[in-house]
C-alpha atoms as a PDB file:
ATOM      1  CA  UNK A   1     -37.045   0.351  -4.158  1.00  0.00           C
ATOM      2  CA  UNK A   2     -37.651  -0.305  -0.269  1.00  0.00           C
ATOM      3  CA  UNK A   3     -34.545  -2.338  -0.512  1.00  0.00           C
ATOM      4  CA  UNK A   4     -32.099   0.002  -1.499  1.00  0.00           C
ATOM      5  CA  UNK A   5     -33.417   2.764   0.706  1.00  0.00           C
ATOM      6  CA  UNK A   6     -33.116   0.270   3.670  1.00  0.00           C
ATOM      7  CA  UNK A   7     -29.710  -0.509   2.442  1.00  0.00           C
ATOM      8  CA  UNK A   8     -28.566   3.414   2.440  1.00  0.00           C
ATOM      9  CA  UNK A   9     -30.491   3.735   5.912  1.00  0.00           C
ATOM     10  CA  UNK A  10     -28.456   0.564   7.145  1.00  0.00           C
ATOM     11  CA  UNK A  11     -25.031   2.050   6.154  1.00  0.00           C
ATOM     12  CA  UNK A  12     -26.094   5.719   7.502  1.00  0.00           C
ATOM     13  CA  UNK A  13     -26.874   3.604  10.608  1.00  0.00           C
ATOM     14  CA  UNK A  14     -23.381   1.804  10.328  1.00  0.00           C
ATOM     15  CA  UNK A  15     -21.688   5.016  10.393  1.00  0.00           C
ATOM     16  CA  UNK A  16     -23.233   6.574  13.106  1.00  0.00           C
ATOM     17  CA  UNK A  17     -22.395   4.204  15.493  1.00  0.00           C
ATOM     18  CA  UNK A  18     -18.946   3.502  14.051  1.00  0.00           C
ATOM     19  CA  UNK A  19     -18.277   7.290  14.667  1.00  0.00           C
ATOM     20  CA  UNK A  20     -19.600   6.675  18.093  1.00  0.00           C
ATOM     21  CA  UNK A  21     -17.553   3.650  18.534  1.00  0.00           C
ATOM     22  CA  UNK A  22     -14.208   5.668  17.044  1.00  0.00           C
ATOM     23  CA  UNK A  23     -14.073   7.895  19.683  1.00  0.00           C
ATOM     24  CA  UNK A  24     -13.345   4.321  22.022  1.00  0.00           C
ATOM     25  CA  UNK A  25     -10.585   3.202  19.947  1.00  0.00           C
ATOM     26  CA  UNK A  26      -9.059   6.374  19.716  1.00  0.00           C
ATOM     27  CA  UNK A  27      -9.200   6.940  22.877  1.00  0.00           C
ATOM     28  CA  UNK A  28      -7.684   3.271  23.867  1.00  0.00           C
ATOM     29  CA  UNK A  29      -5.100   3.653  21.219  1.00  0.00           C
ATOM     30  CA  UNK A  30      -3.583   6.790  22.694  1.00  0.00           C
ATOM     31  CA  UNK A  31      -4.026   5.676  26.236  1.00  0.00           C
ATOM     32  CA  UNK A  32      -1.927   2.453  24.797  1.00  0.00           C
ATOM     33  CA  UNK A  33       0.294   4.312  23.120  1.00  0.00           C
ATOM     34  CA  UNK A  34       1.246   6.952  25.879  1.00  0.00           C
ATOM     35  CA  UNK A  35       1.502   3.986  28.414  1.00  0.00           C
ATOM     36  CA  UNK A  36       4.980   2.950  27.532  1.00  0.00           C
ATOM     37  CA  UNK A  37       4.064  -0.758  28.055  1.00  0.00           C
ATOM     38  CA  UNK A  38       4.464  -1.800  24.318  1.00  0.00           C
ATOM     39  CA  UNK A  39       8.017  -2.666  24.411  1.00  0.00           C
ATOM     40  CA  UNK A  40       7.357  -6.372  22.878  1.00  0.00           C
ATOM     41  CA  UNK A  41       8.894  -5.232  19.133  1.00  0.00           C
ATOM     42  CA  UNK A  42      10.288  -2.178  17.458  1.00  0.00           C
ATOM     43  CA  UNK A  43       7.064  -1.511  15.260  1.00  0.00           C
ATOM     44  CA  UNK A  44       4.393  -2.138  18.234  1.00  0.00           C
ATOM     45  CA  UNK A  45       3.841   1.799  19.120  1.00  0.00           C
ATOM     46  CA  UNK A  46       3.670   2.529  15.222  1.00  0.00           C
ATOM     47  CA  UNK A  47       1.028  -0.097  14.686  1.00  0.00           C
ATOM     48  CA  UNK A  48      -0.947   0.999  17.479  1.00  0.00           C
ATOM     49  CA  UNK A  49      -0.967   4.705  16.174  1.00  0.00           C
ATOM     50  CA  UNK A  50      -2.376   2.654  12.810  1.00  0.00           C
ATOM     51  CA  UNK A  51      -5.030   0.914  14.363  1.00  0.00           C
ATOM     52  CA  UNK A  52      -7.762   4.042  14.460  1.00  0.00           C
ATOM     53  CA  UNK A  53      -6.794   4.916  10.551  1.00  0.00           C
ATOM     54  CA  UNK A  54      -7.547   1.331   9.745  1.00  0.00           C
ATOM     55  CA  UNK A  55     -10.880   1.266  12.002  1.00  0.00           C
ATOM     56  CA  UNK A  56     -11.792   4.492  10.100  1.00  0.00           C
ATOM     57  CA  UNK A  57     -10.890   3.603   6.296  1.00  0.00           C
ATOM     58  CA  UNK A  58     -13.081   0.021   7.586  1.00  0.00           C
ATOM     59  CA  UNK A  59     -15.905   2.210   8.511  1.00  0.00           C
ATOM     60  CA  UNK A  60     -15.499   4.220   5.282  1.00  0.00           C
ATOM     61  CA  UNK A  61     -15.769   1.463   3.225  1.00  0.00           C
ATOM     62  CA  UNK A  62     -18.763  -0.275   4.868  1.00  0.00           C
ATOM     63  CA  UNK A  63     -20.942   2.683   5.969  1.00  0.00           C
ATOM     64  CA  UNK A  64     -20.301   4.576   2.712  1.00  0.00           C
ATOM     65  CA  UNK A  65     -19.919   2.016   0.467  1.00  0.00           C
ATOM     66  CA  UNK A  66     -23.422   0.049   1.550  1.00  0.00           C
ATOM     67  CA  UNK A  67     -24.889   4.043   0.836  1.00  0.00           C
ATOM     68  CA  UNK A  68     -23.522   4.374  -1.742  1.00  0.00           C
ATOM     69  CA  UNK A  69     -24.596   0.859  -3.826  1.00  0.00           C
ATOM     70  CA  UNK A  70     -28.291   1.343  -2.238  1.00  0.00           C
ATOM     71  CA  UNK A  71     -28.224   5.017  -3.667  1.00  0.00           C
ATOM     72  CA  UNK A  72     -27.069   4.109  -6.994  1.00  0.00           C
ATOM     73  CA  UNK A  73     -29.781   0.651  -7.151  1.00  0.00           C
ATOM     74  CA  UNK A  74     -32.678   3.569  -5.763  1.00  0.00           C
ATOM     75  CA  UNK A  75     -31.370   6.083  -8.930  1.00  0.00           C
ATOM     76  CA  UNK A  76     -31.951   3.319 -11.462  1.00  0.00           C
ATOM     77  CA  UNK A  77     -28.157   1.808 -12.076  1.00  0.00           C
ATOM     78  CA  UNK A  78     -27.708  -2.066 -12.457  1.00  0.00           C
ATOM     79  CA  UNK A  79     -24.952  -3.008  -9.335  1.00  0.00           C
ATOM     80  CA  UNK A  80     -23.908  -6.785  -9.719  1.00  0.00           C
ATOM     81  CA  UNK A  81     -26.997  -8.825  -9.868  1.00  0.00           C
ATOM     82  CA  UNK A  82     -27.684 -11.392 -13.277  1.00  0.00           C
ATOM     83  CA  UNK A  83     -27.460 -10.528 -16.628  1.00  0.00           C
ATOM     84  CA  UNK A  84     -30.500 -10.739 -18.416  1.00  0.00           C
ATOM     85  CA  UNK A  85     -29.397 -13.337 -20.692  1.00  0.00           C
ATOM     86  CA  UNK A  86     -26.272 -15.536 -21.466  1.00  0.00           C
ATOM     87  CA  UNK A  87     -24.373 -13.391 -24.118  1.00  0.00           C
ATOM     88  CA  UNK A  88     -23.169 -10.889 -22.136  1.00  0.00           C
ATOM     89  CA  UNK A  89     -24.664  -8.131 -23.458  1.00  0.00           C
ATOM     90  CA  UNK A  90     -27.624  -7.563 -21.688  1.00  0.00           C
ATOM     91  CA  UNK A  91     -30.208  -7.523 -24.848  1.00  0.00           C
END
């Protein structure tokens, strides 16, 4: 039980300071993208405008996702892990 409340603690800590960290790369990403020194190929500025939705959908998936699995595990449901025996079934 400690485990999986650690594990939603982690991933609440994960967020936080990915939030905290967002507000960097959104800030570089505009000053970037204002700056009209990508010129190197045609889809540079649109790539740079991507970077922050990526950095957020990567902090969705960790942050959330380790929450999520530890708050499932803490309610009782079996994530991953062995099956109990060697037919599959779980009996």
């Amino acid at each position: 039980m400690g485990r999986n409340i650690a594990l939603v603690i982690g991933g609440m800590i994960v967020f936080i300071i990915g939030l905290i960290v967002a507000t960097v790369v959104n800030s570089i990403a505009t000053t970037q993208g204002a700056a009209d020194t990508i010129n190197s190929f045609s889809g540079a500025k649109s790539l740079n405008d991507l970077l922050p939705t990526i950095f957020y959908i990567g902090l969705l998936v960790i942050g959330l996702g380790a929450m999520g699995i530890g708050a499932a595990q803490a309610a009782g449901l079996r994530i991953g892990g062995k099956k109990k025996n060697g037919n599959g079934n779980g009996r």
